[in-house]
Each structure stands twice: as structure tokens, then as C-alpha cells.
C-alpha atoms as a PDB file:
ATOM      1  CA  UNK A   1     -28.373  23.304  37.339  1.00  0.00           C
ATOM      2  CA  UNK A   2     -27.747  24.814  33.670  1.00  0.00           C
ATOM      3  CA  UNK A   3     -24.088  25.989  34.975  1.00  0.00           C
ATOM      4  CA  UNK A   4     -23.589  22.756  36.356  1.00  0.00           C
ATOM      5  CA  UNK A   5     -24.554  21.139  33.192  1.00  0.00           C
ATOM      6  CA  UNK A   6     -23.079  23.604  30.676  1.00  0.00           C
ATOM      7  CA  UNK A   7     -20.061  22.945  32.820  1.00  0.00           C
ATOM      8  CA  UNK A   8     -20.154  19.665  32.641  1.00  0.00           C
ATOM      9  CA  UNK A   9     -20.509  19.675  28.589  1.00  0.00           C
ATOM     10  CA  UNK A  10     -17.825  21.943  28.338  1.00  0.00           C
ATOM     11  CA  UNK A  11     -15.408  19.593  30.613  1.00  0.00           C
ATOM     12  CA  UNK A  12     -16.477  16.574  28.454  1.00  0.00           C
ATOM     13  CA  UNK A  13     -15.940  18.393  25.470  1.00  0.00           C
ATOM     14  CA  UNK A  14     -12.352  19.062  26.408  1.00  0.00           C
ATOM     15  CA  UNK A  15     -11.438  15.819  27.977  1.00  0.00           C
ATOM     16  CA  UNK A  16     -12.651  14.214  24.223  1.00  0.00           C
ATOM     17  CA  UNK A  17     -10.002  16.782  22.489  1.00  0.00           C
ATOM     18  CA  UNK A  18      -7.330  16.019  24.489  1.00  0.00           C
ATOM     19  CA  UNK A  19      -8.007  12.567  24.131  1.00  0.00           C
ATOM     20  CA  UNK A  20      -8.158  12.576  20.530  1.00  0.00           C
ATOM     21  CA  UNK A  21      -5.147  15.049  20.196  1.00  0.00           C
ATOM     22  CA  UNK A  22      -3.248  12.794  22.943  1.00  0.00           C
ATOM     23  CA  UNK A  23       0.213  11.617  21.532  1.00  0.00           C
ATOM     24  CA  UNK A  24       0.233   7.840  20.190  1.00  0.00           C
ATOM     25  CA  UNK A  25       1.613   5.190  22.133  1.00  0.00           C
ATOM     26  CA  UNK A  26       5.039   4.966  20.481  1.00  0.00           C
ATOM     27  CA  UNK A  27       5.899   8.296  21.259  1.00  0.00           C
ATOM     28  CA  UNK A  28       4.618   7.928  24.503  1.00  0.00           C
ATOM     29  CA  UNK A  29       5.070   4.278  25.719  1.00  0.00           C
ATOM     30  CA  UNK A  30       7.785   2.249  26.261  1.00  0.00           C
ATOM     31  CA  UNK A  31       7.428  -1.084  23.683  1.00  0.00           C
ATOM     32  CA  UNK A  32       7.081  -3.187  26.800  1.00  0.00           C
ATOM     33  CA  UNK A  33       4.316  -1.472  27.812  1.00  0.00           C
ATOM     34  CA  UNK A  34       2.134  -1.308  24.445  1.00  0.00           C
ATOM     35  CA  UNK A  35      -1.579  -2.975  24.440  1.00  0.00           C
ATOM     36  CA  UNK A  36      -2.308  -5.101  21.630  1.00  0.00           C
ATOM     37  CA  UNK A  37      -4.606  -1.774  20.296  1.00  0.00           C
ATOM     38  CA  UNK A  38      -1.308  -0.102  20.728  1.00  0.00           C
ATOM     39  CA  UNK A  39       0.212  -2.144  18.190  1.00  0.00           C
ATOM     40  CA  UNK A  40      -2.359  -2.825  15.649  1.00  0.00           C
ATOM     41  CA  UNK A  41      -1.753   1.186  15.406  1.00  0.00           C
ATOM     42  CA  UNK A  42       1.255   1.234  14.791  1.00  0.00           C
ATOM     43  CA  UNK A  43       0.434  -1.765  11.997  1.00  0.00           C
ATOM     44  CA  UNK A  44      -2.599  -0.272  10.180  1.00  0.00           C
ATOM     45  CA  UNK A  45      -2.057   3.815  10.547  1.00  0.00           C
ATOM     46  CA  UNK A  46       0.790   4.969  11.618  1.00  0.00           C
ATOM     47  CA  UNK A  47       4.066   6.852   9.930  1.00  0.00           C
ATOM     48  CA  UNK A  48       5.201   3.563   8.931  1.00  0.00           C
ATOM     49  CA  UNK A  49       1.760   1.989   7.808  1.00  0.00           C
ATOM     50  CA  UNK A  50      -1.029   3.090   6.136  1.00  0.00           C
ATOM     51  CA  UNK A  51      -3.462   2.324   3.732  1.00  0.00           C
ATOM     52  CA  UNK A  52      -3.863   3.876   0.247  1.00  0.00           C
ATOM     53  CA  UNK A  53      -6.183   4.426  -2.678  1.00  0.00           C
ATOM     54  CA  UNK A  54      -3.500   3.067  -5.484  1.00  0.00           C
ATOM     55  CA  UNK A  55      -4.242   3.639  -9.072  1.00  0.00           C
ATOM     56  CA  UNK A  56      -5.404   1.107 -11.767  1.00  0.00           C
ATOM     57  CA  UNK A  57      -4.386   1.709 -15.367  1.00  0.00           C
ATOM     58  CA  UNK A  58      -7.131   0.993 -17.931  1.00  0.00           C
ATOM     59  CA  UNK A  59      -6.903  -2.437 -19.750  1.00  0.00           C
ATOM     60  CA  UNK A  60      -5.403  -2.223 -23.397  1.00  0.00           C
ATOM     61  CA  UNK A  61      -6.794  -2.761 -26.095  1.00  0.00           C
ATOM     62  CA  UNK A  62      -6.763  -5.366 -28.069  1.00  0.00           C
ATOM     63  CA  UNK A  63      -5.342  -3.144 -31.045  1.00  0.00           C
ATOM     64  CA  UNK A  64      -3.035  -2.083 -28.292  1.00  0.00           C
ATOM     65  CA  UNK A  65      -1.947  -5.539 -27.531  1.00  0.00           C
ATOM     66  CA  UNK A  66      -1.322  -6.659 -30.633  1.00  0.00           C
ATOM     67  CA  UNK A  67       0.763  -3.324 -31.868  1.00  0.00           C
ATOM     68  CA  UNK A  68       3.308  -4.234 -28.543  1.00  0.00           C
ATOM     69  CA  UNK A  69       3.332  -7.769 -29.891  1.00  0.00           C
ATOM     70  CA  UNK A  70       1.054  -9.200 -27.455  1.00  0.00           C
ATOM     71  CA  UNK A  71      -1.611 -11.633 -27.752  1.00  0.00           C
ATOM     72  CA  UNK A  72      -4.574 -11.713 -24.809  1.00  0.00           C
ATOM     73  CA  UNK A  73      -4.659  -9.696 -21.941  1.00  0.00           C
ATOM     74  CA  UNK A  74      -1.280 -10.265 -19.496  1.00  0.00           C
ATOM     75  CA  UNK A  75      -2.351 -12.616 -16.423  1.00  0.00           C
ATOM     76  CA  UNK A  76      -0.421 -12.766 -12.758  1.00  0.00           C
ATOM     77  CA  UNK A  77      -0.151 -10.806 -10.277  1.00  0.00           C
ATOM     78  CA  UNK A  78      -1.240  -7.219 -10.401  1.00  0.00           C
ATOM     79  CA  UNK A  79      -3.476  -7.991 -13.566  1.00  0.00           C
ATOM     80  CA  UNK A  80      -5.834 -10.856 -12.410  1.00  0.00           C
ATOM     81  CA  UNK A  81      -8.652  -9.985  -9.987  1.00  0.00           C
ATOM     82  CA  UNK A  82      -7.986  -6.311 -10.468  1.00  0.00           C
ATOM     83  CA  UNK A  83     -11.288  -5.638 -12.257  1.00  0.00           C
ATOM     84  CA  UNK A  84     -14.862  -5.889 -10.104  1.00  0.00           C
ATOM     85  CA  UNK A  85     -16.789  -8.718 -11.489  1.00  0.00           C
ATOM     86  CA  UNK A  86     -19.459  -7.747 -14.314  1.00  0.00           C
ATOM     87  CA  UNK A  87     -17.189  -4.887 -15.694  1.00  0.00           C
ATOM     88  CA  UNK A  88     -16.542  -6.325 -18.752  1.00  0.00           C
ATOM     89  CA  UNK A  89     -18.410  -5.156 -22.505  1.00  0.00           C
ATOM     90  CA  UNK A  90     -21.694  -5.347 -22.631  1.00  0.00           C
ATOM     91  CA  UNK A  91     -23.325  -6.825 -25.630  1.00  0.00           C
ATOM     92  CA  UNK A  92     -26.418  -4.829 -26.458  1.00  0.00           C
ATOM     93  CA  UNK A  93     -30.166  -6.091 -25.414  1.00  0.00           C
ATOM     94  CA  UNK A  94     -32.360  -4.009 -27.052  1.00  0.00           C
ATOM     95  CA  UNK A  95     -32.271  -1.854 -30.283  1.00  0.00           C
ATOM     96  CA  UNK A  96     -32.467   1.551 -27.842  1.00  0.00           C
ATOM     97  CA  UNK A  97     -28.455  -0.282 -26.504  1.00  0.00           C
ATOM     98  CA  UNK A  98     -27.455  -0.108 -30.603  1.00  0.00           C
ATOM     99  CA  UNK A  99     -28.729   3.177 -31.467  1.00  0.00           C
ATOM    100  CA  UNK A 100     -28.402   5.830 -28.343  1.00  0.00           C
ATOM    101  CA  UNK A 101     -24.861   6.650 -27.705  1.00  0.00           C
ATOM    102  CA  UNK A 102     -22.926   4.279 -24.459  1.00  0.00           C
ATOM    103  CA  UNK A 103     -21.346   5.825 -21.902  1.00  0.00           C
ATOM    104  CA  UNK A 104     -17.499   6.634 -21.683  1.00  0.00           C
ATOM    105  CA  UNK A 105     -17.581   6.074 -25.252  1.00  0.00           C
ATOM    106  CA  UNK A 106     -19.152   2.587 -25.370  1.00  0.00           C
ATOM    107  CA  UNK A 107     -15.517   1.594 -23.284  1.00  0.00           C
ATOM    108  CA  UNK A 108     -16.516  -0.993 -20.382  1.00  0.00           C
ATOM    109  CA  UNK A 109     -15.378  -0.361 -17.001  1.00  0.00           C
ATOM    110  CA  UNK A 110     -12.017  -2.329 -17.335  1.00  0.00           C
ATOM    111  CA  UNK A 111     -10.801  -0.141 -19.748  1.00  0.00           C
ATOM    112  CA  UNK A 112     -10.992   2.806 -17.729  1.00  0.00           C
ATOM    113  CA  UNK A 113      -8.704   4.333 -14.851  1.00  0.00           C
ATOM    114  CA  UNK A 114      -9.791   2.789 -11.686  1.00  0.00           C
ATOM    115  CA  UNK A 115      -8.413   2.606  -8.140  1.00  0.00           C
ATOM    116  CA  UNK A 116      -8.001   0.135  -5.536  1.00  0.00           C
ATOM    117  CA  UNK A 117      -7.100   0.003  -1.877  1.00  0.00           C
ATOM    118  CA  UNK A 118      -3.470  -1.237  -0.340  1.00  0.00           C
ATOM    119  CA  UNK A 119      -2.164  -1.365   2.491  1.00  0.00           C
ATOM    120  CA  UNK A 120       1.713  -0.300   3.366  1.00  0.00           C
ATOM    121  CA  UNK A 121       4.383  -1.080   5.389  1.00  0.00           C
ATOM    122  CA  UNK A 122       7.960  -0.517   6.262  1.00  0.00           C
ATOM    123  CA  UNK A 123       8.815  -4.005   7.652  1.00  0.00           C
ATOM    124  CA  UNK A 124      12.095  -3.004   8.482  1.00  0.00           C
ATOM    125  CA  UNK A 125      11.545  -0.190  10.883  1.00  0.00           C
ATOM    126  CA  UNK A 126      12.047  -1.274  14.679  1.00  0.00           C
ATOM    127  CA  UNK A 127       8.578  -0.098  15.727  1.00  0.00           C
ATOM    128  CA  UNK A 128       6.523  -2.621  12.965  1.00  0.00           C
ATOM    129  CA  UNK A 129       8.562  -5.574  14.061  1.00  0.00           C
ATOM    130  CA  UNK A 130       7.963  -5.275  17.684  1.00  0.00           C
ATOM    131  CA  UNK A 131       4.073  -4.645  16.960  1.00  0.00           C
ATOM    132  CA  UNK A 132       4.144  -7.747  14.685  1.00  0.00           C
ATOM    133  CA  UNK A 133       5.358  -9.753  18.054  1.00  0.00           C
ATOM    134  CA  UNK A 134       2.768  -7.912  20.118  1.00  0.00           C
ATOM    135  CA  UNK A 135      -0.195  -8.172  17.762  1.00  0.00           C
ATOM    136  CA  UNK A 136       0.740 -11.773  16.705  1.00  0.00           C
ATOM    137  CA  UNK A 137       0.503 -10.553  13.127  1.00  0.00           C
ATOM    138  CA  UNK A 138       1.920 -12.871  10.784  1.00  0.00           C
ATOM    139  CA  UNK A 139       4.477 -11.095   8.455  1.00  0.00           C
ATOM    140  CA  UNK A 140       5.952 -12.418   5.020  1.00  0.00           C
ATOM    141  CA  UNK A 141       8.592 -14.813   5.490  1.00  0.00           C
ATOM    142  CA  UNK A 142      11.606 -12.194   5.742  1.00  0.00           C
ATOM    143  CA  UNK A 143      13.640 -11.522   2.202  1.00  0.00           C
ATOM    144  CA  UNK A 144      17.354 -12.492   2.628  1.00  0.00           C
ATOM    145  CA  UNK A 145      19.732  -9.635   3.267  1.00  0.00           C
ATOM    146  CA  UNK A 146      19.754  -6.328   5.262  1.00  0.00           C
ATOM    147  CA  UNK A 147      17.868  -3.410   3.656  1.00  0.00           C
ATOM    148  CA  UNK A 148      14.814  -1.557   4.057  1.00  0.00           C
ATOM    149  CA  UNK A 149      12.035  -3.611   3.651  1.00  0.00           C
ATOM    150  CA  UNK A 150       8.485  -2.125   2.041  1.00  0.00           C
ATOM    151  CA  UNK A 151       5.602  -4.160   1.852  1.00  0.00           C
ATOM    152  CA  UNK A 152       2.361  -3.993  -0.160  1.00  0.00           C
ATOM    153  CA  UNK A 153      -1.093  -5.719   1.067  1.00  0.00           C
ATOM    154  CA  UNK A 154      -3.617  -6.165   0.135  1.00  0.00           C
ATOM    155  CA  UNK A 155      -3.497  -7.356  -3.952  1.00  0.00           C
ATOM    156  CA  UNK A 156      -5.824  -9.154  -5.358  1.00  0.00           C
ATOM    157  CA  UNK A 157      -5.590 -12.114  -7.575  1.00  0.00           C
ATOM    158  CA  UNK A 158      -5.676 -16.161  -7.706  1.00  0.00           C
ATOM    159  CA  UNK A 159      -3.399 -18.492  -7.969  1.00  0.00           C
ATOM    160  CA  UNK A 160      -0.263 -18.698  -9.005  1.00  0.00           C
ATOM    161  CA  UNK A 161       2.537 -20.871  -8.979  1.00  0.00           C
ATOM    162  CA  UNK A 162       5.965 -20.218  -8.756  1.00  0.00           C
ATOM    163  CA  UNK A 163       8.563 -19.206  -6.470  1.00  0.00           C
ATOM    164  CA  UNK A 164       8.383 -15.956  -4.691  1.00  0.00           C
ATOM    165  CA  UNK A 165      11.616 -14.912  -6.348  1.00  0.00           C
ATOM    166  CA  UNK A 166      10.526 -15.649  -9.924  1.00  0.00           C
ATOM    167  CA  UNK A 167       7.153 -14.071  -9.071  1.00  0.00           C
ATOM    168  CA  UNK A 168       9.184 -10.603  -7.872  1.00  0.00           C
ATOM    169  CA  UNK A 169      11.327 -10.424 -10.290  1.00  0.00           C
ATOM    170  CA  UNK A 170       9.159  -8.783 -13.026  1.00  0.00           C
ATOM    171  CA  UNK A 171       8.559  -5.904 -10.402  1.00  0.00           C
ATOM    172  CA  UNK A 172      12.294  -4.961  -9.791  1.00  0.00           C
ATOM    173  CA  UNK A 173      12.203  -2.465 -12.524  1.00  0.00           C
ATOM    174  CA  UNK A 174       8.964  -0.897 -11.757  1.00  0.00           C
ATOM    175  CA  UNK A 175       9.841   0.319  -7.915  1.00  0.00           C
ATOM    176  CA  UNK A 176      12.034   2.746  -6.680  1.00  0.00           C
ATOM    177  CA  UNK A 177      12.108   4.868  -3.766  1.00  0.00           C
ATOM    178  CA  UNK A 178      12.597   8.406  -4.313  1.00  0.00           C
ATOM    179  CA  UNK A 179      14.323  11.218  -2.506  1.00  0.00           C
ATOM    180  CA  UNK A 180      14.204  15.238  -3.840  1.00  0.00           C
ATOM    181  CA  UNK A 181      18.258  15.969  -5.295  1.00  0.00           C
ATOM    182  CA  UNK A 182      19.215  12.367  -5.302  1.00  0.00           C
ATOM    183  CA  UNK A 183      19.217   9.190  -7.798  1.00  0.00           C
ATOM    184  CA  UNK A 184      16.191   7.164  -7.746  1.00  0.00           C
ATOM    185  CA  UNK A 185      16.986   3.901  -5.260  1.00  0.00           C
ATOM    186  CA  UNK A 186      15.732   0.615  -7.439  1.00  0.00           C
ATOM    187  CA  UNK A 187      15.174  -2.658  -5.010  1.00  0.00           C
ATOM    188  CA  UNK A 188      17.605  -5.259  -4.954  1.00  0.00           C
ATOM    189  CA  UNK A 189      15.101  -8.255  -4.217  1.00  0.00           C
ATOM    190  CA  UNK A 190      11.373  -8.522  -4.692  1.00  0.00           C
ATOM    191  CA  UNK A 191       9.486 -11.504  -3.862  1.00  0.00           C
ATOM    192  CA  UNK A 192       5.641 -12.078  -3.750  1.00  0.00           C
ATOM    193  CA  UNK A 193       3.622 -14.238  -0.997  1.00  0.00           C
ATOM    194  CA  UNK A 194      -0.148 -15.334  -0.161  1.00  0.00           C
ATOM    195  CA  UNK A 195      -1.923 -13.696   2.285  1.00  0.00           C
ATOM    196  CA  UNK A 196      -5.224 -14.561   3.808  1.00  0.00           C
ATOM    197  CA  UNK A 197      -6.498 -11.347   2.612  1.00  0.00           C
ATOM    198  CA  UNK A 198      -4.608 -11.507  -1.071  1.00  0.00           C
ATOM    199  CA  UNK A 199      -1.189 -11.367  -1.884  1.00  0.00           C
ATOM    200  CA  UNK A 200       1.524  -9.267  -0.315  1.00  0.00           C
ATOM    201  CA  UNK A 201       4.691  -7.893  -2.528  1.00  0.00           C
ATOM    202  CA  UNK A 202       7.261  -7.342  -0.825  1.00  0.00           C
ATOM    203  CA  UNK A 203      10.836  -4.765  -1.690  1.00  0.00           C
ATOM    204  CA  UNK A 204      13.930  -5.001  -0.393  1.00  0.00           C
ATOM    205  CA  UNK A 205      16.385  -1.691  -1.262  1.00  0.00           C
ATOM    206  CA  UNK A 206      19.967  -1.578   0.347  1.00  0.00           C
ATOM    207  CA  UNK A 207      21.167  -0.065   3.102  1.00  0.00           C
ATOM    208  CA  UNK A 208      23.752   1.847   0.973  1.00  0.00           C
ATOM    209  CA  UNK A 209      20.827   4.248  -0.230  1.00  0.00           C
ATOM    210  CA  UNK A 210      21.714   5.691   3.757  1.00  0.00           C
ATOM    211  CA  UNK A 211      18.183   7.258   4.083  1.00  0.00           C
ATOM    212  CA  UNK A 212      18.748  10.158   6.535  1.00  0.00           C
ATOM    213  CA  UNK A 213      16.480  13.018   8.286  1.00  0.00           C
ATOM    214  CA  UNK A 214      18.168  15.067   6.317  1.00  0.00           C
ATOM    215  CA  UNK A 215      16.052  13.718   3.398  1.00  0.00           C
ATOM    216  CA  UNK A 216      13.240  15.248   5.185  1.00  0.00           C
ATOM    217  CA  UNK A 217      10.788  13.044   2.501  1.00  0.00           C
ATOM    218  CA  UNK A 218      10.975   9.423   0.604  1.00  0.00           C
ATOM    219  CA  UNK A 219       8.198   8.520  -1.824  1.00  0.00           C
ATOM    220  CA  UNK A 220       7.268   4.628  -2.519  1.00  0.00           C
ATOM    221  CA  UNK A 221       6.847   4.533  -5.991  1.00  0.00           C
ATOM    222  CA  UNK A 222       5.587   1.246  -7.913  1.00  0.00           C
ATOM    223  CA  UNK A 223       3.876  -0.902 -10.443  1.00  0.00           C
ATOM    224  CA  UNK A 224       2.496  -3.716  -9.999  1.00  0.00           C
ATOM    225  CA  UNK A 225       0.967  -4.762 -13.549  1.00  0.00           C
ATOM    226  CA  UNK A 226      -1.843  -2.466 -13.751  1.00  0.00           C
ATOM    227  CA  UNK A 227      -1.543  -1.222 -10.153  1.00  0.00           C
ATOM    228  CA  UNK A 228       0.148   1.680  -9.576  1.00  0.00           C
ATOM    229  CA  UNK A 229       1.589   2.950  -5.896  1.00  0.00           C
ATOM    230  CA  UNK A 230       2.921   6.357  -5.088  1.00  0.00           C
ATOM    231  CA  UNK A 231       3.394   7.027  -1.307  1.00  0.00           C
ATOM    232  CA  UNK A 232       5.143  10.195   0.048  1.00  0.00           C
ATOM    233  CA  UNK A 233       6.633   9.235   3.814  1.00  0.00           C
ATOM    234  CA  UNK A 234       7.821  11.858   5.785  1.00  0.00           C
ATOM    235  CA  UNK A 235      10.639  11.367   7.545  1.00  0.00           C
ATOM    236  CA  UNK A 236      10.611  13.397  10.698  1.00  0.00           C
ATOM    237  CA  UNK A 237       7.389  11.565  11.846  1.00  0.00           C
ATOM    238  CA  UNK A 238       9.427   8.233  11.333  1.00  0.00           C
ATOM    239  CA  UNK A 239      11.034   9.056  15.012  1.00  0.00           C
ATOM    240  CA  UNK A 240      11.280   5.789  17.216  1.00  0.00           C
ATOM    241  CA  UNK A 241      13.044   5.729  20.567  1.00  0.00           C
ATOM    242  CA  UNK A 242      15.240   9.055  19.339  1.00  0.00           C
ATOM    243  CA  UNK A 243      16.114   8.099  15.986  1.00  0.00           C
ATOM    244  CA  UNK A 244      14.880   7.121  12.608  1.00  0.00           C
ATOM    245  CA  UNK A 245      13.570   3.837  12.323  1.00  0.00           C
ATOM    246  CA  UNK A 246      12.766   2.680   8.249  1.00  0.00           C
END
């Protein structure tokens, strides 16, 4: 009986590793034949999607603000609803709040370095845009032109007005996607869109950057006011149906 059940531990125990160290379903699967869980992988953690802890540059000053020539705190997207409620100063309560020493310095928690979670994907690659059709996943409207086509989940903020354009075009200077011996690529079209769950930026960079395996690694790089993305993506995972797919 203890054979038997050591036995039967010990053949549980392997079928659970090969399970987990079984090969995903688009390396294995044909895209006809993906489950809905299929897709939703490929969506939410995969080599073409993934979610990140971004950083969250501290709030300036006001001193700071007014030495760049600013008045107030900038508003729109990547600075409103960055900071969790009640982070703010504090005005003291008691006489013990005026005379011990605050912590960080007496700075609130806006003013510090933060981070936040977003969510990443490369709308353009083959794989994404048959597991948007599979999942039903609703993507952002798609930018005009060819190009590869990054997209950021996942901000917060309220709302704004404006065309998606005029909304992106403040970020085209603060992305770029980056490749070891070669020029920085910049995007040639940003736009910005409502989600259910926040807003969604989305990057358009042209085809003429001709990413290649050869580049081995390309790293997302961006700011979005105080939000700031860096995501390495390597390459030779990015394999769909024999070839690169970005």
C-alpha cells in the first residue's frame, strides 16, 4: 500500500511538472484550434504581452514649477489619477506632528518615486490580433498606417477631451524603441483612447526600423507624464508560425 501510494505521489508529481513545463498553445496549436484560455494567454502573458511595474516620478515642487516657468501641477494624461487618494501633505494635528521630525523629510507621498502597474502589448504581431478575434477583446480603434504597433493599458486618469491625435502628440518625443548598436526608433503616430479599465496609449513606429532576429533584443522605452515604461522584449521568443511576428 505505501509503494502503491508513494508511487502514486511520485506519478502525480511528475504529471503536474510536465504540465506546468508543457509548451504554450502558440507554439503548439494551430490558431484554429486555440481555446478562448488559449488566447487570453497570449493577451495578458505572453512574449508579446505582459504586465509591468512602471515607474512614477515624484511630483515637483512648487519651487520647481515655478523655476521651469510653470504655474500648478501639469493635468492630462499620465499626471491625473496617478497618485492614491489621501497622499497629499498633511497639515499637522497635534503639537507632537510640529515638533518630532516627519517622515521622508516631511515630503508627502506624491512627491516621492512611486510605481504603478501597466499592461503591454504589441498589437501588431499576428499572434495578438488573432487572440483579440478569439477572446472577443476589444482593441483600440487601429492607428492609420503600417508599423509596429505598442500599446499601453492600463493608465489611470479622468476625463479628457480632445482628439486622440492631439492627446498623443505630447508623447511622440518621450518613446522610442531601442535596439543595442543602432539609432533609437522614435514613433511616427501616437494617439490615446478610453478603456473600461483606464486609458490605453497607443505607438505606432515604421516599418523602416526593419526589426530583425538578428537584433536578438528591443526595449519599449516611454513617458507618459510622470509614468515612466522601460520593457526589454526578446526577440527569439517572439517566434509565431516560423517567423517573427512584432
Amino acid at each position: 500500500m505505501r509503494i502503491r501510494r508513494a508511487q502514486m505521489v511520485w506519478f502525480t508529481g511528475t504529471a503536474a511538472a510536465v504540465l506546468f513545463a508543457a509548451d504554450p498553445a502558440w507554439k503548439t496549436k494551430p490558431a484554429a484550434q486555440w481555446t478562448e484560455e488559449d488566447a487570453k494567454q497570449v493577451l495578458y502573458a505572453s512574449p508579446w504581452a505582459r504586465e509591468i511595474r512602471a515607474g512614477v516620478a515624484r511630483r515637483q515642487s512648487e519651487d520647481e514649477l515655478r523655476d521651469g516657468g510653470r504655474m500648478g501641477q501639469p493635468t492630462g494624461i499620465g499626471y491625473d489619477g496617478v497618485d492614491p487618494k489621501g497622499s497629499g501633505p498633511k497639515l499637522p494635528t497635534s503639537v507632537k506632528d510640529i515638533i518630532l521630525p516627519t517622515p521622508n523629510g516631511g515630503r508627502s507621498v506624491r512627491s516621492m518615486v512611486q510605481g504603478i502597474n501597466v499592461r503591454l502589448r504589441w498589437e501588431s504581431a499576428l499572434p495578438v490580433r488573432v487572440a483579440e478575434l478569439k477572446s472577443r477583446v476589444i482593441e483600440p480603434p487601429t492607428l492609420e498606417g503600417d508599423g509596429y504597433r505598442i500599446a499601453v493599458y492600463g493608465l489611470p486618469g479622468g476625463y479628457f477631451k480632445g482628439d486622440p491625435k492631439k492627446l498623443g502628440d505630447p508623447l511622440k518625443d518621450e518613446a522610442f524603441l531601442r535596439r543595442e548598436g543602432k539609432k533609437d526608433v522614435k514613433p511616427s503616430l501616437v494617439e490615446v483612447f478610453p478603456q473600461s479599465d483606464g486609458w490605453a496609449v497607443v505607438y505606432l513606429f515604421p516599418l523602416s526600423a526593419e526589426i530583425s532576429p538578428k537584433d536578438k533584443q528591443v526595449e519599449f522605452d516611454a513617458q507618459i507624464g510622470r509614468i515612466v515604461v522601460v520593457a526589454p522584449f526578446d526577440l527569439d521568443q517572439m517566434i509565431f508560425q516560423g517567423k517573427l511576428e512584432i
